[in-house]
PDB file of N, CA and C in Angstrom:
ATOM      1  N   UNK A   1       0.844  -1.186   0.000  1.00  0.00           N
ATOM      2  CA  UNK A   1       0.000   0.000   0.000  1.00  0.00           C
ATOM      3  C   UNK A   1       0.880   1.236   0.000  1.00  0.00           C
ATOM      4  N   UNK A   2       0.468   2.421  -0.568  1.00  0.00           N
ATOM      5  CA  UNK A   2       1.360   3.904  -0.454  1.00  0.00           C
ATOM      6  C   UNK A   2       1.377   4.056   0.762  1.00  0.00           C
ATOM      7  N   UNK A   3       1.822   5.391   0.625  1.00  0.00           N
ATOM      8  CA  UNK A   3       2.387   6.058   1.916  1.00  0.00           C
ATOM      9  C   UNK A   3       0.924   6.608   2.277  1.00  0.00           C
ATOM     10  N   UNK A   4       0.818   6.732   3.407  1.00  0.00           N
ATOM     11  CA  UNK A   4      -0.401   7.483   3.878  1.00  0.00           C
ATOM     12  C   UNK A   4      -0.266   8.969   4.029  1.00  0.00           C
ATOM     13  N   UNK A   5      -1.149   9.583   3.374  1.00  0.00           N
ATOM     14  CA  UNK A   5      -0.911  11.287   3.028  1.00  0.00           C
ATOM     15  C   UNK A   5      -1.591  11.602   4.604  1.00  0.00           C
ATOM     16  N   UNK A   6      -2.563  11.301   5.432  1.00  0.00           N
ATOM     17  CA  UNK A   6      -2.936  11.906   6.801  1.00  0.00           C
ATOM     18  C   UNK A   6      -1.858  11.655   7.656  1.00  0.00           C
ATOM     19  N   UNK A   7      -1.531  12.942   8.238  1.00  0.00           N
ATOM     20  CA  UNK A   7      -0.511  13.071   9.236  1.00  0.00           C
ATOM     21  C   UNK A   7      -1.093  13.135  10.177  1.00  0.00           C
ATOM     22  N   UNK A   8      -1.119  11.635  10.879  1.00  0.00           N
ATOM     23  CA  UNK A   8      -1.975  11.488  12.062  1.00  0.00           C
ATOM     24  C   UNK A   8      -1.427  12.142  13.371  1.00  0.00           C
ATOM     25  N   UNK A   9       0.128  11.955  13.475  1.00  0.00           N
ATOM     26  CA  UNK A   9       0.792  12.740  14.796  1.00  0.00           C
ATOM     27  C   UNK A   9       0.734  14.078  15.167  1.00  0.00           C
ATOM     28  N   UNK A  10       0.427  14.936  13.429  1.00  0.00           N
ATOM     29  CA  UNK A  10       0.278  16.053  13.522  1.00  0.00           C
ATOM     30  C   UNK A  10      -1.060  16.587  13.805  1.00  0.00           C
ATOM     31  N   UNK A  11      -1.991  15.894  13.235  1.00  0.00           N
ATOM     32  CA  UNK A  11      -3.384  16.004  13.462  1.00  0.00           C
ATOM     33  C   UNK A  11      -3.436  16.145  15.399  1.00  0.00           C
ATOM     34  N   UNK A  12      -2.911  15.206  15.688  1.00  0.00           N
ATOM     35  CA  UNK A  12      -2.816  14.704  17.067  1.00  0.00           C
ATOM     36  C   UNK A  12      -2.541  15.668  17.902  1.00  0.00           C
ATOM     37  N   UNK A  13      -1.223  16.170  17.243  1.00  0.00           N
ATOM     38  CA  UNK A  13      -0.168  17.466  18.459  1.00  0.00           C
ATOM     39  C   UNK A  13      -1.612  18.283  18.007  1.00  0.00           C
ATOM     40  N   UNK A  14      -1.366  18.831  17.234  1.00  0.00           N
ATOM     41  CA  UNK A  14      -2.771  20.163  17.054  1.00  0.00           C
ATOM     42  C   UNK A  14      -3.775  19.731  18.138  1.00  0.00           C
ATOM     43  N   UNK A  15      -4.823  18.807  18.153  1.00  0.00           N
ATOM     44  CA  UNK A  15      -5.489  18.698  19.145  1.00  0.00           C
ATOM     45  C   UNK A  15      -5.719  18.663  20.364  1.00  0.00           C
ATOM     46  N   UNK A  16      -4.291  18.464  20.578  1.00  0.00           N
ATOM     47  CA  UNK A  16      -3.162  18.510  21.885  1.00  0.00           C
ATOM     48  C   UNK A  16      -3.188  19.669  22.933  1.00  0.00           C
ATOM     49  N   UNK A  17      -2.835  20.698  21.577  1.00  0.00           N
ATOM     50  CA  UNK A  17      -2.361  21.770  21.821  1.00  0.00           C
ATOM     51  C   UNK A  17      -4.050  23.048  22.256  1.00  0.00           C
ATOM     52  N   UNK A  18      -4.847  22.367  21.218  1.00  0.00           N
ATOM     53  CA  UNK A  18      -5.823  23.346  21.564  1.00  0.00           C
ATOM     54  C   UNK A  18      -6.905  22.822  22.843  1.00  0.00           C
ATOM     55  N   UNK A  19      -6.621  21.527  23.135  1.00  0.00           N
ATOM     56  CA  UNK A  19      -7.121  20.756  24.373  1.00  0.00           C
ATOM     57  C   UNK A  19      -6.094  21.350  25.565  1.00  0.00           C
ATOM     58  N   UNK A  20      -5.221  21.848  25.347  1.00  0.00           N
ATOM     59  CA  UNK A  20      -4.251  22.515  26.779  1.00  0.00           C
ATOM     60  C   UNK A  20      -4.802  24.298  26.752  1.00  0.00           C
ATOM     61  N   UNK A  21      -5.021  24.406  25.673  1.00  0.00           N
ATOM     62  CA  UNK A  21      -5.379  25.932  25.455  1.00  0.00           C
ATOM     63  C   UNK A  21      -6.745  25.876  26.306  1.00  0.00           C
ATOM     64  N   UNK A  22      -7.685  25.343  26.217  1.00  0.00           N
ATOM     65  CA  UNK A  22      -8.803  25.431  26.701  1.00  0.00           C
ATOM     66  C   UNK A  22      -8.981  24.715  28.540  1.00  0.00           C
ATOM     67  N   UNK A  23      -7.521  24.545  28.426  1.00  0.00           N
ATOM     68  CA  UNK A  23      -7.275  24.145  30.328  1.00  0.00           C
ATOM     69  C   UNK A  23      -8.238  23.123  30.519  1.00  0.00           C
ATOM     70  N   UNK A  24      -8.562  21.924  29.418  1.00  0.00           N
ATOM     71  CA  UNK A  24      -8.923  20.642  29.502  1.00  0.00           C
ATOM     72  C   UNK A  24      -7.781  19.395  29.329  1.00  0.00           C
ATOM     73  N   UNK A  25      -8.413  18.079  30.659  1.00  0.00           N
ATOM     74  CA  UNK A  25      -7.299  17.261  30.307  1.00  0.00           C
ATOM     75  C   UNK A  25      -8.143  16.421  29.372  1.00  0.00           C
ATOM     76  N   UNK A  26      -7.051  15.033  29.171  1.00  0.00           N
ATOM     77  CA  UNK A  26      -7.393  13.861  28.224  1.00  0.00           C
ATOM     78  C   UNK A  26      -8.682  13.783  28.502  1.00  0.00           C
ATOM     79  N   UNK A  27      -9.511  13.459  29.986  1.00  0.00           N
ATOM     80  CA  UNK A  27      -9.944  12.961  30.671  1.00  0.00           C
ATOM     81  C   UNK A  27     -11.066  13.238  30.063  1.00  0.00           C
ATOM     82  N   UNK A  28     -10.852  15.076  30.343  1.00  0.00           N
ATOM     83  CA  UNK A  28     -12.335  15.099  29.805  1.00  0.00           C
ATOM     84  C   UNK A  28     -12.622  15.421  28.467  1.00  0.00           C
ATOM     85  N   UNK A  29     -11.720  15.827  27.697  1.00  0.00           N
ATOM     86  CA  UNK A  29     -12.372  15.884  26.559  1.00  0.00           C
ATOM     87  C   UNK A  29     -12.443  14.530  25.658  1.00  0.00           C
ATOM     88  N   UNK A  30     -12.007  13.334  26.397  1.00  0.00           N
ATOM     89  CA  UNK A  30     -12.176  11.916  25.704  1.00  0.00           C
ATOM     90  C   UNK A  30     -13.779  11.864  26.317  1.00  0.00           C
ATOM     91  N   UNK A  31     -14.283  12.396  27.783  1.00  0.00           N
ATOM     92  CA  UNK A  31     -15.650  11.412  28.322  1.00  0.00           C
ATOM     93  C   UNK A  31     -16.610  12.769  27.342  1.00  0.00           C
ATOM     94  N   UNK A  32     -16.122  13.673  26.780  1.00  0.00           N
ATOM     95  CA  UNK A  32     -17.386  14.542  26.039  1.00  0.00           C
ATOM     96  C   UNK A  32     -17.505  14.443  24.876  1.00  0.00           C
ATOM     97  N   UNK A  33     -16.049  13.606  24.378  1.00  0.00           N
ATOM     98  CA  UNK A  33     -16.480  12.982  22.891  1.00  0.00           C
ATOM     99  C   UNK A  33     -16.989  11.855  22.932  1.00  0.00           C
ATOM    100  N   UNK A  34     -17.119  11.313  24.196  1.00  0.00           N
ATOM    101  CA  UNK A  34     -17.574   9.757  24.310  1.00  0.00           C
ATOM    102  C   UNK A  34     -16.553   8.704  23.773  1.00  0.00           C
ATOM    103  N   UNK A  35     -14.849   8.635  24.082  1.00  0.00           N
ATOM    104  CA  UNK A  35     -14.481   7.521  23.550  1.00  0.00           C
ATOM    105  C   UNK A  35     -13.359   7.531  25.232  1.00  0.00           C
ATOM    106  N   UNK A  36     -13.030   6.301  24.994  1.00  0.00           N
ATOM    107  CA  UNK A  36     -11.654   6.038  26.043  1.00  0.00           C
ATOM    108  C   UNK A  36     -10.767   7.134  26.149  1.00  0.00           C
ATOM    109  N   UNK A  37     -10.192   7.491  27.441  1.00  0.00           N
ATOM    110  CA  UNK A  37      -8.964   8.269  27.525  1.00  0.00           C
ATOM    111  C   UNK A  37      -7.371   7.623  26.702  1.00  0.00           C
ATOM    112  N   UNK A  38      -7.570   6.240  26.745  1.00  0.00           N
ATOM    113  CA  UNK A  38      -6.547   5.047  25.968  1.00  0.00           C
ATOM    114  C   UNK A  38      -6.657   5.681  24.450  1.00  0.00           C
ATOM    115  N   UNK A  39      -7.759   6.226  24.405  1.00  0.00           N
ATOM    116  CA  UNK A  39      -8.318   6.464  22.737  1.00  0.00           C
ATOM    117  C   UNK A  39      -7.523   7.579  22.258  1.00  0.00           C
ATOM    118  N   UNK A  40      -7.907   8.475  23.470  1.00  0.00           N
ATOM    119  CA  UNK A  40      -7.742  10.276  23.207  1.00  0.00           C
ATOM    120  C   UNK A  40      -6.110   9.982  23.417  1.00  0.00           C
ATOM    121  N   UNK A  41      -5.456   9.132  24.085  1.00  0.00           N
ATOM    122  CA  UNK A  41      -3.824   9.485  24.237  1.00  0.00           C
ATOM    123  C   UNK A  41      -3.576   8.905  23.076  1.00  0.00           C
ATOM    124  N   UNK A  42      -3.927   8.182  22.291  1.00  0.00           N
ATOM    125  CA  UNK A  42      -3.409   7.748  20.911  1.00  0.00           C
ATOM    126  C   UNK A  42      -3.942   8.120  20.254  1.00  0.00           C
ATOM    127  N   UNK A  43      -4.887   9.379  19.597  1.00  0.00           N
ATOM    128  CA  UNK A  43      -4.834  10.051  18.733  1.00  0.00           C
ATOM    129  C   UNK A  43      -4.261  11.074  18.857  1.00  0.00           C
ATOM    130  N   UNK A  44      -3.477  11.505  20.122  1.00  0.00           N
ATOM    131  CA  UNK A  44      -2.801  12.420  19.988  1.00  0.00           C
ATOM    132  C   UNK A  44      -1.734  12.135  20.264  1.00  0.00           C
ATOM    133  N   UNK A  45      -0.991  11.140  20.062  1.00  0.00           N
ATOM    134  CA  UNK A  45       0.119  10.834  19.890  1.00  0.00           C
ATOM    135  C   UNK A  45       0.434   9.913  18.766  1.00  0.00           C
ATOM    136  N   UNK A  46      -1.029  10.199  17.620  1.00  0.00           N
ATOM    137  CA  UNK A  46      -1.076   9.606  16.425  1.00  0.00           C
ATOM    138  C   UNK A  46      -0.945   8.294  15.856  1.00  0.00           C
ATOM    139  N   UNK A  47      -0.801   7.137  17.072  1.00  0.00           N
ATOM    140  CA  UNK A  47      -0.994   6.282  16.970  1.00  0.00           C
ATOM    141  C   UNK A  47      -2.105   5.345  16.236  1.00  0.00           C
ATOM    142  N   UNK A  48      -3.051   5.727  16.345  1.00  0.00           N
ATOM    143  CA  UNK A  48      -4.345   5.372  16.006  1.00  0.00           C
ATOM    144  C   UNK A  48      -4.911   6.516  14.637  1.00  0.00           C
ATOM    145  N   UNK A  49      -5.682   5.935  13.733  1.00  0.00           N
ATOM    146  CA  UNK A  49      -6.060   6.580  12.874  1.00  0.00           C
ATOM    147  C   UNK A  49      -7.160   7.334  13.198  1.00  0.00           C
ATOM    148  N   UNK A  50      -7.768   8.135  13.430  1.00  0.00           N
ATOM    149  CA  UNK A  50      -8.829   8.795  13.659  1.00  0.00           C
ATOM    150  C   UNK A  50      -9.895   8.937  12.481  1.00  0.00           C
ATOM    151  N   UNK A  51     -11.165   8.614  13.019  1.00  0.00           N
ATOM    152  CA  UNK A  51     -12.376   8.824  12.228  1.00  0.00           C
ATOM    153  C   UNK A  51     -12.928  10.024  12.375  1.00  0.00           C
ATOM    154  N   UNK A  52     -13.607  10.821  10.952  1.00  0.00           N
ATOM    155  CA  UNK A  52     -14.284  11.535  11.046  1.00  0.00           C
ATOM    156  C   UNK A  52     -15.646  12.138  11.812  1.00  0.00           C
ATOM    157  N   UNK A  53     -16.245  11.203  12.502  1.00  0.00           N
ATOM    158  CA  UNK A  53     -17.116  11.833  13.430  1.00  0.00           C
ATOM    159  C   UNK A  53     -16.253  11.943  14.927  1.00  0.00           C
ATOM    160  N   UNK A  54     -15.455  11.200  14.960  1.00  0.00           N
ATOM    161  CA  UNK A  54     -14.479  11.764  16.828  1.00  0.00           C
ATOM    162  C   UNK A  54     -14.019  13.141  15.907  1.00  0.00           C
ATOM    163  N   UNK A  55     -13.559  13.096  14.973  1.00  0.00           N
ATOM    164  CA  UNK A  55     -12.572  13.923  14.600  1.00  0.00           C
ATOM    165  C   UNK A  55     -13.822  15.197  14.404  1.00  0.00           C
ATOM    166  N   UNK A  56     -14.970  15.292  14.376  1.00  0.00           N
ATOM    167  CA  UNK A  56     -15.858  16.527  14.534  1.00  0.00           C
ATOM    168  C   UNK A  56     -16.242  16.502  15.250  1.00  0.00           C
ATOM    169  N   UNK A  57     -16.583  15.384  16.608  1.00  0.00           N
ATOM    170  CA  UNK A  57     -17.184  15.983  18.327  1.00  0.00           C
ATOM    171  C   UNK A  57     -15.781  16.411  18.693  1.00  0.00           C
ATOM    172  N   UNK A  58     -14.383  16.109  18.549  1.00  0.00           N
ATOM    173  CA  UNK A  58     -13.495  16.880  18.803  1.00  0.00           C
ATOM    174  C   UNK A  58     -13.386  18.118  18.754  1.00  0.00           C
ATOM    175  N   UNK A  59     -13.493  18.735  17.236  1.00  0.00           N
ATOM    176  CA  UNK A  59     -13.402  20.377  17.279  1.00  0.00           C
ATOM    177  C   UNK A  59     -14.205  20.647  17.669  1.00  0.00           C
ATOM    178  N   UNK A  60     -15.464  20.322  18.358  1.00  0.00           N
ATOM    179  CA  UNK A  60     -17.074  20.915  18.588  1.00  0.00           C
ATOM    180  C   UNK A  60     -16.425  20.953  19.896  1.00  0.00           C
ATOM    181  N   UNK A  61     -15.757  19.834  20.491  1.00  0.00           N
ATOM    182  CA  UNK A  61     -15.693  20.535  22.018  1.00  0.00           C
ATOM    183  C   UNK A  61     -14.852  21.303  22.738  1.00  0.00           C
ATOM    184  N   UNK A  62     -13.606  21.484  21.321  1.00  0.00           N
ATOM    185  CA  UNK A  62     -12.988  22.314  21.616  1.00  0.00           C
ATOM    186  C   UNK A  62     -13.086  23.892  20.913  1.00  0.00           C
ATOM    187  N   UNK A  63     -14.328  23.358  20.516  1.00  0.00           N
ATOM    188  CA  UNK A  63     -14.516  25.128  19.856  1.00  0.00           C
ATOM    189  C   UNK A  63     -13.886  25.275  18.325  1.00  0.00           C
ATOM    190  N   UNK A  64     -13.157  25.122  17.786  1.00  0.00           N
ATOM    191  CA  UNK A  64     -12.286  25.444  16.941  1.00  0.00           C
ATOM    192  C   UNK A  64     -13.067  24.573  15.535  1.00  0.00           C
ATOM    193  N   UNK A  65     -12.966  25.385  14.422  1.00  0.00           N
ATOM    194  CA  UNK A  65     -13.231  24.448  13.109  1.00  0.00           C
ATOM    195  C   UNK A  65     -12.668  22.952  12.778  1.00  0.00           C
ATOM    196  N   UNK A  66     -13.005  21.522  12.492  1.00  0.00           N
ATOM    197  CA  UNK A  66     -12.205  20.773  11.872  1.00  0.00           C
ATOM    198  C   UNK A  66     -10.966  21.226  10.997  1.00  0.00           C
ATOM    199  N   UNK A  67     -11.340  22.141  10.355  1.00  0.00           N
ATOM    200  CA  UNK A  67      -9.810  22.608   9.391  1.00  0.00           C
ATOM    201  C   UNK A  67      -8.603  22.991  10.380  1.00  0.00           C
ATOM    202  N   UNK A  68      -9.063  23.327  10.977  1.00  0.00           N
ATOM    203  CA  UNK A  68      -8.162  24.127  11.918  1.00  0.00           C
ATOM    204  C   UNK A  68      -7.084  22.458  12.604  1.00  0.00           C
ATOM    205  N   UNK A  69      -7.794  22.154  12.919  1.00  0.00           N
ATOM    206  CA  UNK A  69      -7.000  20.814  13.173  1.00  0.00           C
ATOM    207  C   UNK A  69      -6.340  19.445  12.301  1.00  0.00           C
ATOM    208  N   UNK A  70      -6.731  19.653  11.168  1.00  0.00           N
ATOM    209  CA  UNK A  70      -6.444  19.172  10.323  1.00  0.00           C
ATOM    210  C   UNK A  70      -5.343  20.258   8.989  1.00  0.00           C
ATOM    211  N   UNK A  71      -5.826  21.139   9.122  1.00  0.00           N
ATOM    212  CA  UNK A  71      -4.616  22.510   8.614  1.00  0.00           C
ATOM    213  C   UNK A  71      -2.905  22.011   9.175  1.00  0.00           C
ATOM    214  N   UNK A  72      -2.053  21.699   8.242  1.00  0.00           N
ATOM    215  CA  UNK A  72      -0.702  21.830   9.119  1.00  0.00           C
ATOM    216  C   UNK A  72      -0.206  23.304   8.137  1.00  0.00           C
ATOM    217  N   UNK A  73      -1.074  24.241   8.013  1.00  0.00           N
ATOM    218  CA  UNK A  73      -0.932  25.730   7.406  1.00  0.00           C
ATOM    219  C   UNK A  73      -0.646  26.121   8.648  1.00  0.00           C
ATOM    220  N   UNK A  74       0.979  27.170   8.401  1.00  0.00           N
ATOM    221  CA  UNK A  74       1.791  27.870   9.644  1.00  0.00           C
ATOM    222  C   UNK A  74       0.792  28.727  10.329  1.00  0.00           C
ATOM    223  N   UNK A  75       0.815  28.943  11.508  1.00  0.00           N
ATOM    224  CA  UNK A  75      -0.214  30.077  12.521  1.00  0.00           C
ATOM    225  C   UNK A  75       0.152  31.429  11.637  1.00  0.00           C
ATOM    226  N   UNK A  76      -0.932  31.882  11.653  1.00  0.00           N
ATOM    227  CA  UNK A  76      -0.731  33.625  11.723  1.00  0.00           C
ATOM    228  C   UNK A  76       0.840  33.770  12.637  1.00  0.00           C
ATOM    229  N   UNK A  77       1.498  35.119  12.227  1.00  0.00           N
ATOM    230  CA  UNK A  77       2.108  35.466  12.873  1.00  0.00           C
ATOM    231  C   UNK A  77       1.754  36.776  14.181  1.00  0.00           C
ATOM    232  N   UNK A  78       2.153  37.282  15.159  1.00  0.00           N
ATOM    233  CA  UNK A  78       1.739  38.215  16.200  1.00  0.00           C
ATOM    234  C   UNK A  78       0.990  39.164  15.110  1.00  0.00           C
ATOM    235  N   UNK A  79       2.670  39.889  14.187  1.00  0.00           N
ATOM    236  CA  UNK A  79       1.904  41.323  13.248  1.00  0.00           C
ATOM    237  C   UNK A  79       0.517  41.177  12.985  1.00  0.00           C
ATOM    238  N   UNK A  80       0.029  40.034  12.128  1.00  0.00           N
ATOM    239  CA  UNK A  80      -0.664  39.926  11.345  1.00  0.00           C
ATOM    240  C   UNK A  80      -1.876  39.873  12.452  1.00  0.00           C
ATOM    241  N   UNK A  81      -1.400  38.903  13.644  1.00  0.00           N
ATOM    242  CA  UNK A  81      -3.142  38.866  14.447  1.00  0.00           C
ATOM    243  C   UNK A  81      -3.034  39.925  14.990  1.00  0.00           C
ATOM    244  N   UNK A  82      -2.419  41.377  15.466  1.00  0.00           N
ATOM    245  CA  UNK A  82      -2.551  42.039  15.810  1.00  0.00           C
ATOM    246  C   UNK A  82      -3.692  43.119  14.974  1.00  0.00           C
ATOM    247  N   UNK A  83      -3.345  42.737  13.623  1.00  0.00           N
ATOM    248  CA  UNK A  83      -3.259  43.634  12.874  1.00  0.00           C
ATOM    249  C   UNK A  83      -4.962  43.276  12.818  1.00  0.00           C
ATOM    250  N   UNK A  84      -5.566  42.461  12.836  1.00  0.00           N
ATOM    251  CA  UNK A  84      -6.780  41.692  12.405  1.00  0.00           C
ATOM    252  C   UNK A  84      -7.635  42.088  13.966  1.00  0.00           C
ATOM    253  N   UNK A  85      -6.990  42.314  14.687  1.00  0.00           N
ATOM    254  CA  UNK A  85      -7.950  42.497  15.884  1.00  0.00           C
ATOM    255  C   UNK A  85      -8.142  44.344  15.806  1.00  0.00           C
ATOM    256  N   UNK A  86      -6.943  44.801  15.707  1.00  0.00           N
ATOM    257  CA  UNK A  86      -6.874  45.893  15.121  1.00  0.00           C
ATOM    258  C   UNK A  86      -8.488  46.691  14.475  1.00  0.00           C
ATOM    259  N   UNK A  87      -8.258  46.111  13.007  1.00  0.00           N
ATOM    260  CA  UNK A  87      -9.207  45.975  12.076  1.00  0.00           C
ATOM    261  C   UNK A  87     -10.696  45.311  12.791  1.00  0.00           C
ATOM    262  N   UNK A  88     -10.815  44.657  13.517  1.00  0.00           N
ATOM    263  CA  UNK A  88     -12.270  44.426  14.796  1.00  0.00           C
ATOM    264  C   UNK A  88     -12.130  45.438  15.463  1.00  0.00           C
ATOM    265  N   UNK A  89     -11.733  45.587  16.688  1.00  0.00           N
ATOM    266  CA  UNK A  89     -11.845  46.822  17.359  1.00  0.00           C
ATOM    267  C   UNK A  89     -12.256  48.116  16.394  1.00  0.00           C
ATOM    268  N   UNK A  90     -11.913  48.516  15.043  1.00  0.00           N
ATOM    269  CA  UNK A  90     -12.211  49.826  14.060  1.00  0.00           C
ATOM    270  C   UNK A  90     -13.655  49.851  13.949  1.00  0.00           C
ATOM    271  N   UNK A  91     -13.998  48.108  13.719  1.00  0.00           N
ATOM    272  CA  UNK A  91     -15.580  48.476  13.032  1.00  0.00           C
ATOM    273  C   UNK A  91     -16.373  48.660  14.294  1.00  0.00           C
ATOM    274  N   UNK A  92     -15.641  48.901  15.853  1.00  0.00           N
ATOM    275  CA  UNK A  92     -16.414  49.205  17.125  1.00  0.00           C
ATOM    276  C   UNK A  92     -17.234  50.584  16.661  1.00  0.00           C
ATOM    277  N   UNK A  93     -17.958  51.215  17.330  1.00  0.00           N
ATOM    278  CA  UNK A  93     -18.408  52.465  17.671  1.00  0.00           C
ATOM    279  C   UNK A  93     -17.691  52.671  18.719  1.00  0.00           C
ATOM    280  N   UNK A  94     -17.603  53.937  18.967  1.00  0.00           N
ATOM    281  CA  UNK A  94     -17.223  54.962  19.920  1.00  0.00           C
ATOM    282  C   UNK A  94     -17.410  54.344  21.290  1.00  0.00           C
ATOM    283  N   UNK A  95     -18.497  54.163  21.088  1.00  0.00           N
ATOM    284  CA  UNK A  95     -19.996  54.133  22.694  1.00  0.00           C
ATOM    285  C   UNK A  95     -19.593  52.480  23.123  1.00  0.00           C
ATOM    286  N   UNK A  96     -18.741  51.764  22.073  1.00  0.00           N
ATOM    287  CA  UNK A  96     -18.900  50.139  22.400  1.00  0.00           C
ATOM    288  C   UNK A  96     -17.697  49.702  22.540  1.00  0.00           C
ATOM    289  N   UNK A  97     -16.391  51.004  21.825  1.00  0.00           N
ATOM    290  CA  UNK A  97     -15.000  50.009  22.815  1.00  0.00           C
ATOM    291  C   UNK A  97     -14.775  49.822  24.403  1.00  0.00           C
ATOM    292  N   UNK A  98     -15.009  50.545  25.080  1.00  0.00           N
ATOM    293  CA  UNK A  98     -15.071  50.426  26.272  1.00  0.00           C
ATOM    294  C   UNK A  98     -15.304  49.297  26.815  1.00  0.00           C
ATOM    295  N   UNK A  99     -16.636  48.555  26.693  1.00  0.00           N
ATOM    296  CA  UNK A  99     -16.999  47.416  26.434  1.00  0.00           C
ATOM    297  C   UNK A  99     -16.282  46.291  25.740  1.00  0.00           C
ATOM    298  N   UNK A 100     -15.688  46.122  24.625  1.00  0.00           N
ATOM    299  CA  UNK A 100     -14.321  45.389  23.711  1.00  0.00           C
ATOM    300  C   UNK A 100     -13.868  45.259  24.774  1.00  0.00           C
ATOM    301  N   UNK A 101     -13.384  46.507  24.710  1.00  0.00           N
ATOM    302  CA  UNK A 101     -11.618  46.528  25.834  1.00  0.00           C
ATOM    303  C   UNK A 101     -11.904  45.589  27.297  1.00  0.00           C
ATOM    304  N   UNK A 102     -13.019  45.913  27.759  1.00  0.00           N
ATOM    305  CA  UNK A 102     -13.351  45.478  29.172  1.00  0.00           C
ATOM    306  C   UNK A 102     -12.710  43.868  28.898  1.00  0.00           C
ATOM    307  N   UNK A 103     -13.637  43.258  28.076  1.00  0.00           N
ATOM    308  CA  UNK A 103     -13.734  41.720  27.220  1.00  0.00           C
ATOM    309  C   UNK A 103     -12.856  41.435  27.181  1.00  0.00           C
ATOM    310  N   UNK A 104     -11.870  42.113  26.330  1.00  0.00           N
ATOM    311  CA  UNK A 104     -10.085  41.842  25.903  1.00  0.00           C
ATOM    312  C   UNK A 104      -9.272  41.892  26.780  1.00  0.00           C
ATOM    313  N   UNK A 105      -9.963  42.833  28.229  1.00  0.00           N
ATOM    314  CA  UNK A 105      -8.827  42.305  29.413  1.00  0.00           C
ATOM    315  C   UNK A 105      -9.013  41.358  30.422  1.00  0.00           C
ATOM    316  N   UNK A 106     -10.631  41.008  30.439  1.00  0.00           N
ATOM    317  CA  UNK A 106     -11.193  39.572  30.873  1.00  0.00           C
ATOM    318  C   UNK A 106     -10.571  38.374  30.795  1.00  0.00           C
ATOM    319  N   UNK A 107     -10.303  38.389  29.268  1.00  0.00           N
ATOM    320  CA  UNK A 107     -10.364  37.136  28.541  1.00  0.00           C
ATOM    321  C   UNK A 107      -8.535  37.193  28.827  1.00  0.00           C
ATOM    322  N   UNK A 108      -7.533  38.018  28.493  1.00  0.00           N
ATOM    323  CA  UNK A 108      -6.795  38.243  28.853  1.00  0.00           C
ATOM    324  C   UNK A 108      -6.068  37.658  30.129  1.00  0.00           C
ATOM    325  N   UNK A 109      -6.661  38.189  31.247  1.00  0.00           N
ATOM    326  CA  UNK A 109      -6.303  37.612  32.587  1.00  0.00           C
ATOM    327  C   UNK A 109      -6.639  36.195  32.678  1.00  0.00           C
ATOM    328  N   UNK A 110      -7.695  35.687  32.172  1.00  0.00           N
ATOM    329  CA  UNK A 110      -8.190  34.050  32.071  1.00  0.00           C
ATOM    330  C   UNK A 110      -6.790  33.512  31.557  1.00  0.00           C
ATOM    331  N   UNK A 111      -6.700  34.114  30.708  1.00  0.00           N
ATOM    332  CA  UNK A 111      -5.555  33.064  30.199  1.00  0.00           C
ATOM    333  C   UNK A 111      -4.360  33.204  30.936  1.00  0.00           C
ATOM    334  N   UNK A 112      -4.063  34.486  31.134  1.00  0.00           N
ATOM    335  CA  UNK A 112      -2.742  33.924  32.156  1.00  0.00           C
ATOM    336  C   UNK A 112      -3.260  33.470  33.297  1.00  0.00           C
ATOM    337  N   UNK A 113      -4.077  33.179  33.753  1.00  0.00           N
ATOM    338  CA  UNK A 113      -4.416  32.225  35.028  1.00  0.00           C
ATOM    339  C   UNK A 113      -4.208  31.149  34.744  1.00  0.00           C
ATOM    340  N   UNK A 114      -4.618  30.674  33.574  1.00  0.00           N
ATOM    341  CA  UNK A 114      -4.465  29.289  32.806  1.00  0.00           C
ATOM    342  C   UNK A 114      -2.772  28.999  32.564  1.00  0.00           C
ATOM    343  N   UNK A 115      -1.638  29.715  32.032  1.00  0.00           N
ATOM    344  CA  UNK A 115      -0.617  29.601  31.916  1.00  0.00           C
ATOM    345  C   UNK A 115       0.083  29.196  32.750  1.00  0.00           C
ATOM    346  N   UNK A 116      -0.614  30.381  33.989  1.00  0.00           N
ATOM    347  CA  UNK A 116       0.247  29.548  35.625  1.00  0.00           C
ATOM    348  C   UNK A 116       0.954  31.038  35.632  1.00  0.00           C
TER     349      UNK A 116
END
């Protein structure tokens, strides 16, 4: 048989990575997709081939599009997401950054709580 074009390890780290982002372990985001934690450590350590419906209660519970996890397309760089939030904050009104900003330093502090 060929080479297999799905890069399952990579698929894997990605899911990895946005399952630590969201300050969830194996644990639980294997019991909210409904499969084994045995399951969730070997698809993310690419062992195991992954099917398309884990592989969409996955991004559903982590929020994020299937592409996004399946994309091995490089991240945005800082400039560029700066530049894009930038461009959100513009189409604010006057009367409603205040409000943004409040959000952006909310969400902000969450995450470095999450970092440690």
């Amino acid at each position: 048989m060929g080479g297999d074009s799905v890069k399952y390890f990579e698929i894997g780290q990605r899911i990895r990575r946005y399952r630590k982002a969201c300050g969830m372990s194996q644990e639980a985001l294997a019991g909210k997709v409904g499969i084994s934690v045995t399951h969730m450590s070997h698809i993310e350590t690419g062992n195991t081939k992954l099917s398309l419906p884990v592989l969409s209660k996955i991004a559903e519970e982590l929020s994020v599009g299937a592409d996004a996890l399946l994309s091995d397309e490089p991240r945005p760089d800082k400039p560029t997401l700066s530049l894009e939030v930038r461009e959100i904050l513009d189409s604010f009104e006057v009367d409603e950054l205040p409000v943004a900003i409040e959000v952006l330093r909310a969400l902000r502090d969450a995450m470095a709580k999450r970092r440690g």
